[in-house]
PDB file of N, CA and C in Angstrom:
ATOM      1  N   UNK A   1       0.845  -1.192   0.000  1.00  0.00           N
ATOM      2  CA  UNK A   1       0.000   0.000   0.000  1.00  0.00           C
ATOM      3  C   UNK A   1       0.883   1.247   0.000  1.00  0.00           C
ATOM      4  N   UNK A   2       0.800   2.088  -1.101  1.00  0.00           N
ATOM      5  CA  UNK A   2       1.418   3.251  -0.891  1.00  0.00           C
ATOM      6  C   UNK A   2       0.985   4.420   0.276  1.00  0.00           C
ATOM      7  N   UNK A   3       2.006   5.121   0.975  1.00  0.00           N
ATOM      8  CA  UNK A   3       1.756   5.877   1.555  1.00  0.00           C
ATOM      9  C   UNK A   3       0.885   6.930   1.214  1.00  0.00           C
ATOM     10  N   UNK A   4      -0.044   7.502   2.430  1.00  0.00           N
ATOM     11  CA  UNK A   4      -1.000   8.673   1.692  1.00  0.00           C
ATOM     12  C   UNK A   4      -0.508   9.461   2.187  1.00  0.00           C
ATOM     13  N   UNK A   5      -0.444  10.633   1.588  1.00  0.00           N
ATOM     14  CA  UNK A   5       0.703  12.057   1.618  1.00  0.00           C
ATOM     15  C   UNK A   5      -0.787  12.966   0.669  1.00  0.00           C
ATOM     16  N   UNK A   6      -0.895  13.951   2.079  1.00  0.00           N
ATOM     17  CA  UNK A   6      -1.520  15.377   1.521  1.00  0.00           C
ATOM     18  C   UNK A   6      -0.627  16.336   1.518  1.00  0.00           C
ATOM     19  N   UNK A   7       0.441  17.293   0.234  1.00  0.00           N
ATOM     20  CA  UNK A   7       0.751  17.576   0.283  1.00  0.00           C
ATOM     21  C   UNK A   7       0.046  19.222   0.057  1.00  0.00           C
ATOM     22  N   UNK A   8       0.374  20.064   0.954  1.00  0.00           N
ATOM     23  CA  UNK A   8      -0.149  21.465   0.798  1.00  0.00           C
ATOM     24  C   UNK A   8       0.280  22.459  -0.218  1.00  0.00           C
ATOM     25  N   UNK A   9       1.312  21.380  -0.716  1.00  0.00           N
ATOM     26  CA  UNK A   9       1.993  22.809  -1.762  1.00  0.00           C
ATOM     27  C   UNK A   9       0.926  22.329  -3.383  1.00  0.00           C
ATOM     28  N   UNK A  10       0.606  21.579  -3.121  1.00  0.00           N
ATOM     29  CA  UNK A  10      -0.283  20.766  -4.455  1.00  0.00           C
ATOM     30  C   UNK A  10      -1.637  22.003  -4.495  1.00  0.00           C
ATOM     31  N   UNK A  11      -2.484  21.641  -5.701  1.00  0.00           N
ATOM     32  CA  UNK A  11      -3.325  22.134  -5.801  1.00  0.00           C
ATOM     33  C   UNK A  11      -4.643  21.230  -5.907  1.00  0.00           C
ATOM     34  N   UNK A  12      -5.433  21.817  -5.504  1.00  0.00           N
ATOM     35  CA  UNK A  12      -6.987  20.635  -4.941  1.00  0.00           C
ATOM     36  C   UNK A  12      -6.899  19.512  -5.990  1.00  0.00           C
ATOM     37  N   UNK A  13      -7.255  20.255  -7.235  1.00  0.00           N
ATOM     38  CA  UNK A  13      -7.654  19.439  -8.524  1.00  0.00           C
ATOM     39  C   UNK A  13      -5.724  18.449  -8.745  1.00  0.00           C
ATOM     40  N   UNK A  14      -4.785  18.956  -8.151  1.00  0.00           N
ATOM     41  CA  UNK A  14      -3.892  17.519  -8.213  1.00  0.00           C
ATOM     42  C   UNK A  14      -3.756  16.439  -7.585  1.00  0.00           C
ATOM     43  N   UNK A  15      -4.399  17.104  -5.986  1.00  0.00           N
ATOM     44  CA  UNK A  15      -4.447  15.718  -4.711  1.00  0.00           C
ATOM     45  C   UNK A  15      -5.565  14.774  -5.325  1.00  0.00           C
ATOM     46  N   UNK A  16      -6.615  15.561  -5.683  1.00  0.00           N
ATOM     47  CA  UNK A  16      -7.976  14.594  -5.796  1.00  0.00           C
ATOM     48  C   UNK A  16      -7.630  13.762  -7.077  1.00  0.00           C
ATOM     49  N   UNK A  17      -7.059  14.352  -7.776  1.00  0.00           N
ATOM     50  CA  UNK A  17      -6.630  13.304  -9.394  1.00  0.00           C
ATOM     51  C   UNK A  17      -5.770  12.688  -8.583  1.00  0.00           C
ATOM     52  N   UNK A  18      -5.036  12.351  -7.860  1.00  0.00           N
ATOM     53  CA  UNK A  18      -4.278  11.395  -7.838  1.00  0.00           C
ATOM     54  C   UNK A  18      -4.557  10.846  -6.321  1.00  0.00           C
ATOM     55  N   UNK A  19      -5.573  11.310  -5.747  1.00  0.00           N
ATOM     56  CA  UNK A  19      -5.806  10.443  -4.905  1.00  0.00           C
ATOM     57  C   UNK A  19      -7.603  10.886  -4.547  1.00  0.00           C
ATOM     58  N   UNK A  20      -8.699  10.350  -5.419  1.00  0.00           N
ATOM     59  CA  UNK A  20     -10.114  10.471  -5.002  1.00  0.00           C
ATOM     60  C   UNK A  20     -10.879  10.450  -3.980  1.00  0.00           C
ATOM     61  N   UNK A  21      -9.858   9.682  -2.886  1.00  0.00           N
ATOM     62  CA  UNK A  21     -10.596   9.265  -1.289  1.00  0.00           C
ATOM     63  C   UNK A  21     -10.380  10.741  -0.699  1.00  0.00           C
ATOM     64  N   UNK A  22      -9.653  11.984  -1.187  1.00  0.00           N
ATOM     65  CA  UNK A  22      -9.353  13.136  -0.523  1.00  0.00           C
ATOM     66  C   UNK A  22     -10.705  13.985  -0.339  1.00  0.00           C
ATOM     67  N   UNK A  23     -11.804  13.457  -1.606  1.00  0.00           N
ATOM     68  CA  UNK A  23     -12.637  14.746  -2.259  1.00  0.00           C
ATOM     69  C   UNK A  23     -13.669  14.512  -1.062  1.00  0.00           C
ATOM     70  N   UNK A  24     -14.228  13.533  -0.295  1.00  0.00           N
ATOM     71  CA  UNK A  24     -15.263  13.418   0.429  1.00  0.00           C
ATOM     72  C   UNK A  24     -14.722  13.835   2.448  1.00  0.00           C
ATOM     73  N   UNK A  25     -13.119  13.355   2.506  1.00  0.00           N
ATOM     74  CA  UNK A  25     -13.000  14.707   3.353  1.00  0.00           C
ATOM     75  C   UNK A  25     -12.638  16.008   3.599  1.00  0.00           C
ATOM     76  N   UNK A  26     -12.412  16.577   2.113  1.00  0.00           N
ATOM     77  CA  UNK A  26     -12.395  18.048   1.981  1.00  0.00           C
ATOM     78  C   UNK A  26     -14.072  18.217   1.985  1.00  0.00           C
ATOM     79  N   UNK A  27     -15.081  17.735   1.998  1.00  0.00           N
ATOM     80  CA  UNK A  27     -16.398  17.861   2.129  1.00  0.00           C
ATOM     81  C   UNK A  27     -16.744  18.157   3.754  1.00  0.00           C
ATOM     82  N   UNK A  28     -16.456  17.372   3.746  1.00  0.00           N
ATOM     83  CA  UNK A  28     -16.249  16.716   5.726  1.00  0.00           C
ATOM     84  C   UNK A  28     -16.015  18.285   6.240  1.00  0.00           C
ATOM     85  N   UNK A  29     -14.685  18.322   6.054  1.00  0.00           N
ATOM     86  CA  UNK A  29     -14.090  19.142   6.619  1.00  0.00           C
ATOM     87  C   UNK A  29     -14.420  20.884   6.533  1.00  0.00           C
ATOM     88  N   UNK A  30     -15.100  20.635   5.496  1.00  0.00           N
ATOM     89  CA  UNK A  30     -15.767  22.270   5.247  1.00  0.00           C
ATOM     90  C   UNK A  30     -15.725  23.261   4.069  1.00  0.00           C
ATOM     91  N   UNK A  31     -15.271  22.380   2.844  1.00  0.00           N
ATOM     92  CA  UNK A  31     -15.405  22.527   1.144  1.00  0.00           C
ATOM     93  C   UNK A  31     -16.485  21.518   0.918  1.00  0.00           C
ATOM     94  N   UNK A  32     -17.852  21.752   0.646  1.00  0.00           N
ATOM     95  CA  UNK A  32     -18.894  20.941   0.529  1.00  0.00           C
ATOM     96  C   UNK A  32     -19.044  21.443  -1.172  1.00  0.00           C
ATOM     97  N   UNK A  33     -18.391  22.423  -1.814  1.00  0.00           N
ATOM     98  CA  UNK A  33     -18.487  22.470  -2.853  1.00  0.00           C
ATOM     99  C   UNK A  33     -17.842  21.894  -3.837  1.00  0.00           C
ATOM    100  N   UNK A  34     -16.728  21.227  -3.390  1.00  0.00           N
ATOM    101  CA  UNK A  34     -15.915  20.089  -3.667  1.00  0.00           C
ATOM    102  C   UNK A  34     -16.564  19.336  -4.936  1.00  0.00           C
ATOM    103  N   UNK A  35     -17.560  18.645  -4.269  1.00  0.00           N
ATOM    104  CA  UNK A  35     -18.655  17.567  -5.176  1.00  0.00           C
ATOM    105  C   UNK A  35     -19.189  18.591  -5.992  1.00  0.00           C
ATOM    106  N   UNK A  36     -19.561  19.793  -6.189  1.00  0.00           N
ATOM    107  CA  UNK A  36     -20.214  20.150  -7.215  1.00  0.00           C
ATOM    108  C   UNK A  36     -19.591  20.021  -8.556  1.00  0.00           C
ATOM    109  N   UNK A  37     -20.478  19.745  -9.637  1.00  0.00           N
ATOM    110  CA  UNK A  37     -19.981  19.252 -10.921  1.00  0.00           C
ATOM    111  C   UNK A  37     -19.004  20.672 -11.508  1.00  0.00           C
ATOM    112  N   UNK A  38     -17.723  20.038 -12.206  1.00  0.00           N
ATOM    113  CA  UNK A  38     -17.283  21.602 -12.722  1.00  0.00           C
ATOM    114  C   UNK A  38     -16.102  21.709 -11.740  1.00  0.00           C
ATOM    115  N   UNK A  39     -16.535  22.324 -10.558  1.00  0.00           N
ATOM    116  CA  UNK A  39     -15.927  22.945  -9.140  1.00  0.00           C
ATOM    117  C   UNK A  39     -14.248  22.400  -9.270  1.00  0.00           C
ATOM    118  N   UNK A  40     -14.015  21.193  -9.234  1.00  0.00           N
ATOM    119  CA  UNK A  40     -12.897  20.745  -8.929  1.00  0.00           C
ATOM    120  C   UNK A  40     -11.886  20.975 -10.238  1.00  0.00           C
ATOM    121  N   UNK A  41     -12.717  20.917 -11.398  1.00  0.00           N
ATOM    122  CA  UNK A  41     -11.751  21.467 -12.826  1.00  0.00           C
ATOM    123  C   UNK A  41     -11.806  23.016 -13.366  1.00  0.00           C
ATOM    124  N   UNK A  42     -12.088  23.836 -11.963  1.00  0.00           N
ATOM    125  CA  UNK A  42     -11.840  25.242 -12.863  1.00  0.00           C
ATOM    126  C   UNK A  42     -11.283  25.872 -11.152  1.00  0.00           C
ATOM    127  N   UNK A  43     -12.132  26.236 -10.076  1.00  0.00           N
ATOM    128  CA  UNK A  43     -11.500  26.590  -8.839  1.00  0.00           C
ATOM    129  C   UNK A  43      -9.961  25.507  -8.365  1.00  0.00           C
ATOM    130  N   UNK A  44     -10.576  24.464  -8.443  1.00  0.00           N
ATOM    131  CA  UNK A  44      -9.532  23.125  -7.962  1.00  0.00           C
ATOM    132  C   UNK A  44      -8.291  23.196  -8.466  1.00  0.00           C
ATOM    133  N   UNK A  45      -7.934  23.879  -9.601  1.00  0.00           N
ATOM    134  CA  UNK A  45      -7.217  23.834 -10.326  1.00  0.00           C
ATOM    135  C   UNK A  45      -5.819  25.175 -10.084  1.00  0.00           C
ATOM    136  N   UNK A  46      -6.631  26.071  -9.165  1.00  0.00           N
ATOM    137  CA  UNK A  46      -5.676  26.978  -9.068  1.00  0.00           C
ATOM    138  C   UNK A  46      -5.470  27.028  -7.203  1.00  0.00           C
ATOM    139  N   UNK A  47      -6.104  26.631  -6.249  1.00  0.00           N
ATOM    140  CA  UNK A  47      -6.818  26.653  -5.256  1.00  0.00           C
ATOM    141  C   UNK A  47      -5.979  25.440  -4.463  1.00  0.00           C
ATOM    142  N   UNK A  48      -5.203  26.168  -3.203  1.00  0.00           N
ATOM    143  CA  UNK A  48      -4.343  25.340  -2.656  1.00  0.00           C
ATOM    144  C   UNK A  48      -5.664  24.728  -1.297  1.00  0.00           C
ATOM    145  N   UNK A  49      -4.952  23.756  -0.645  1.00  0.00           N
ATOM    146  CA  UNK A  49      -5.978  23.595   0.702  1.00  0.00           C
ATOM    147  C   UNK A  49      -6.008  24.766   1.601  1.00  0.00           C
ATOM    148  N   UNK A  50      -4.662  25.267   2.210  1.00  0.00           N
ATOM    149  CA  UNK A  50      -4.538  26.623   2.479  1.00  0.00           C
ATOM    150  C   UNK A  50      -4.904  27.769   2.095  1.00  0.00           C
ATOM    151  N   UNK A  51      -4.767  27.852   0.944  1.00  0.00           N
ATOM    152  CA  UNK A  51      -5.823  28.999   0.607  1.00  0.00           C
ATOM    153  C   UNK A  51      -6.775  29.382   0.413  1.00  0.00           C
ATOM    154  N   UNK A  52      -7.907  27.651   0.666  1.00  0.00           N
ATOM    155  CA  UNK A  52      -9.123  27.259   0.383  1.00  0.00           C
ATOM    156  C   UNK A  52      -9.441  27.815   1.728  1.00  0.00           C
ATOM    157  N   UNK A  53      -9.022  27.219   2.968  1.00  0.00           N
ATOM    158  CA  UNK A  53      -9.077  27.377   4.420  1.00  0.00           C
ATOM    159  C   UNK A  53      -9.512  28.841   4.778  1.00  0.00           C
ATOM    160  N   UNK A  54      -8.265  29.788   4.457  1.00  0.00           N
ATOM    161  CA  UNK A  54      -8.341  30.975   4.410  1.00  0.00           C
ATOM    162  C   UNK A  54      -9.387  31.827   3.893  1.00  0.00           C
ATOM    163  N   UNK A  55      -9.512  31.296   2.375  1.00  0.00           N
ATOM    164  CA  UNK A  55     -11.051  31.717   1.910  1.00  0.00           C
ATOM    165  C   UNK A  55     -11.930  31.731   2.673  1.00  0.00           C
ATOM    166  N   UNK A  56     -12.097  29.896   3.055  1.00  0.00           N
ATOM    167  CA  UNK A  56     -13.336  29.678   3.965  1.00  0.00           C
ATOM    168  C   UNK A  56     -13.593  30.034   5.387  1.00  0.00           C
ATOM    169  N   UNK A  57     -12.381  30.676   5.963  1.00  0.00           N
ATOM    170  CA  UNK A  57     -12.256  31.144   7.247  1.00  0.00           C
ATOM    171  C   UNK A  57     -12.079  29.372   8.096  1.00  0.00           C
ATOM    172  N   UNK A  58     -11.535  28.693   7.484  1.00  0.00           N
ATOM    173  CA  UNK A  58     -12.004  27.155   8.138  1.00  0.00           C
ATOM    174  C   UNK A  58     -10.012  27.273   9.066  1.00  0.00           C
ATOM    175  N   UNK A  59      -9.894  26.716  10.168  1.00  0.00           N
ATOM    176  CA  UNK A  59      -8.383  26.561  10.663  1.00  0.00           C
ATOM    177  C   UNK A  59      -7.966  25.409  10.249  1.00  0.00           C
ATOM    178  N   UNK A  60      -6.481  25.722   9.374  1.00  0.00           N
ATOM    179  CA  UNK A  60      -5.891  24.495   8.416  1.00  0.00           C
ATOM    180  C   UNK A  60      -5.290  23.669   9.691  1.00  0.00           C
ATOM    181  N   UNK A  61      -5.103  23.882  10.763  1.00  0.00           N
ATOM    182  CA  UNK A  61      -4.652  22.690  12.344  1.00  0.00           C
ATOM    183  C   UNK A  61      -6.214  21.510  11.691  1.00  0.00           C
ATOM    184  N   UNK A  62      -7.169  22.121  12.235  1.00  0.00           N
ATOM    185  CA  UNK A  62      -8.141  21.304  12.192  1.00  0.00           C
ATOM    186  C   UNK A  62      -8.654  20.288  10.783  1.00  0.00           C
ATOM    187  N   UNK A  63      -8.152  21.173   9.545  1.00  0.00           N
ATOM    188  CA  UNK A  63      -8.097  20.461   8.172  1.00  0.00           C
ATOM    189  C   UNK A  63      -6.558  19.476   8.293  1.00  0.00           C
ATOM    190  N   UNK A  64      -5.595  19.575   8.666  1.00  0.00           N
ATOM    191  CA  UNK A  64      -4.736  18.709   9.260  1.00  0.00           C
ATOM    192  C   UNK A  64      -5.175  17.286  10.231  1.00  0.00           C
ATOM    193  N   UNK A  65      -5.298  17.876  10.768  1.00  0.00           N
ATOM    194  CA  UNK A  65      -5.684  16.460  11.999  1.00  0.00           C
ATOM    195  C   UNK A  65      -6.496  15.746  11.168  1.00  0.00           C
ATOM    196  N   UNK A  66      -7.733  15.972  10.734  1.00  0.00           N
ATOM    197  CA  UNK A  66      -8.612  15.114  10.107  1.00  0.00           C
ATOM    198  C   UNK A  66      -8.319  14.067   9.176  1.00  0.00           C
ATOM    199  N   UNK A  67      -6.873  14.801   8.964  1.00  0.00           N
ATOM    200  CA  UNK A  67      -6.306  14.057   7.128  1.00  0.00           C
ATOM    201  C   UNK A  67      -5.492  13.007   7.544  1.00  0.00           C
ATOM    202  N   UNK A  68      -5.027  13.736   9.138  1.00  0.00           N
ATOM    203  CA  UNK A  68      -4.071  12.990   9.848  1.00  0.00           C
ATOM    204  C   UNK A  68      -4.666  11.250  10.570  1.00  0.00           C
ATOM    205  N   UNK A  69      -6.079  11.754  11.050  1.00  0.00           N
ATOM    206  CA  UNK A  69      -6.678  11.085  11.836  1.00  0.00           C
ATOM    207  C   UNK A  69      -6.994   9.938  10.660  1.00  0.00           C
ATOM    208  N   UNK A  70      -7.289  10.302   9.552  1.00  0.00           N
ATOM    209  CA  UNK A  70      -7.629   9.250   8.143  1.00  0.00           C
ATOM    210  C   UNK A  70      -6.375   8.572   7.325  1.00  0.00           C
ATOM    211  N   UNK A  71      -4.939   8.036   8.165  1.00  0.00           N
ATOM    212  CA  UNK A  71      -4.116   8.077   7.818  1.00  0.00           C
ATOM    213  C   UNK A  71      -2.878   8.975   7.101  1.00  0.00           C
ATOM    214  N   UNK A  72      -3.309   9.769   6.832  1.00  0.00           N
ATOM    215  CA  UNK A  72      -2.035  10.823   5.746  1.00  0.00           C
ATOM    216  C   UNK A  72      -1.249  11.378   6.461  1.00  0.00           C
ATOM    217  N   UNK A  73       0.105  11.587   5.389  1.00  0.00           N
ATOM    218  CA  UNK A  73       0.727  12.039   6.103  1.00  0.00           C
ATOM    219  C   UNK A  73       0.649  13.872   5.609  1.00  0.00           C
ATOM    220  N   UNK A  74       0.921  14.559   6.448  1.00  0.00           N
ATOM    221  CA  UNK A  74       0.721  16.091   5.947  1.00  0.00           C
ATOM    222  C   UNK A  74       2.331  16.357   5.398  1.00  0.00           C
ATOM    223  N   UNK A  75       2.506  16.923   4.454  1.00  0.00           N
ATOM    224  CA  UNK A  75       3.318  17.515   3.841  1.00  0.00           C
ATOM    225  C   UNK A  75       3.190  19.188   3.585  1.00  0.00           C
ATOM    226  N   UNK A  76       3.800  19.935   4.238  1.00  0.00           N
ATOM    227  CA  UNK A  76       4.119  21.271   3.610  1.00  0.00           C
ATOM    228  C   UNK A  76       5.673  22.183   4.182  1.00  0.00           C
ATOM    229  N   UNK A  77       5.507  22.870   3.098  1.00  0.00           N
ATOM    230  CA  UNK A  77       7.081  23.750   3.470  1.00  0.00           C
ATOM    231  C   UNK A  77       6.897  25.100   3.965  1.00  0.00           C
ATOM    232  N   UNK A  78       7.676  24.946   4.664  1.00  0.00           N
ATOM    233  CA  UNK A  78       7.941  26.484   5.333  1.00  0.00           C
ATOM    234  C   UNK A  78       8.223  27.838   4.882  1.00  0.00           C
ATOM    235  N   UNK A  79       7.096  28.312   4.734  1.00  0.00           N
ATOM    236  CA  UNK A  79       7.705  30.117   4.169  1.00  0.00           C
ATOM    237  C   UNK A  79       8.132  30.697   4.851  1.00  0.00           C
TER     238      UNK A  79
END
């Protein structure tokens, strides 16, 4: 089984193409627009998790743990 790695420097529409089990807990977690048809190939596409967060006023600790709590590992770099 390959390791699951959410990496933050990625963009929505690259985690979910390469890994689909991501799209129903970015739902979870507080992008419920995720599933809308479209959504993930035009926003997804430029739209980090972090900057989704920020948009949404949602705290990326708490979008962490969740990803954490569902096996993944979190990946991001330090600015």
């Amino acid at each position: 089984m390959a390791d699951k790695i959410l990496d933050l420097n990625l963009t929505v529409y690259e985690l979910c193409t390469a890994d689909p089990g991501i799209i129903p807990l970015l739902e979870e977690v507080g992008f419920p627009d995720i599933t809308k048809p479209g959504m993930l190939a035009t926003a997804g596409r430029f739209m980090t998790i972090p900057k989704g967060a920020t948009f949404k006023k949602l705290d990326l600790e708490d979008i962490k743990l969740l990803f954490t709590q569902h096996g993944y590992t979190v990946k991001e770099e330090k600015k």
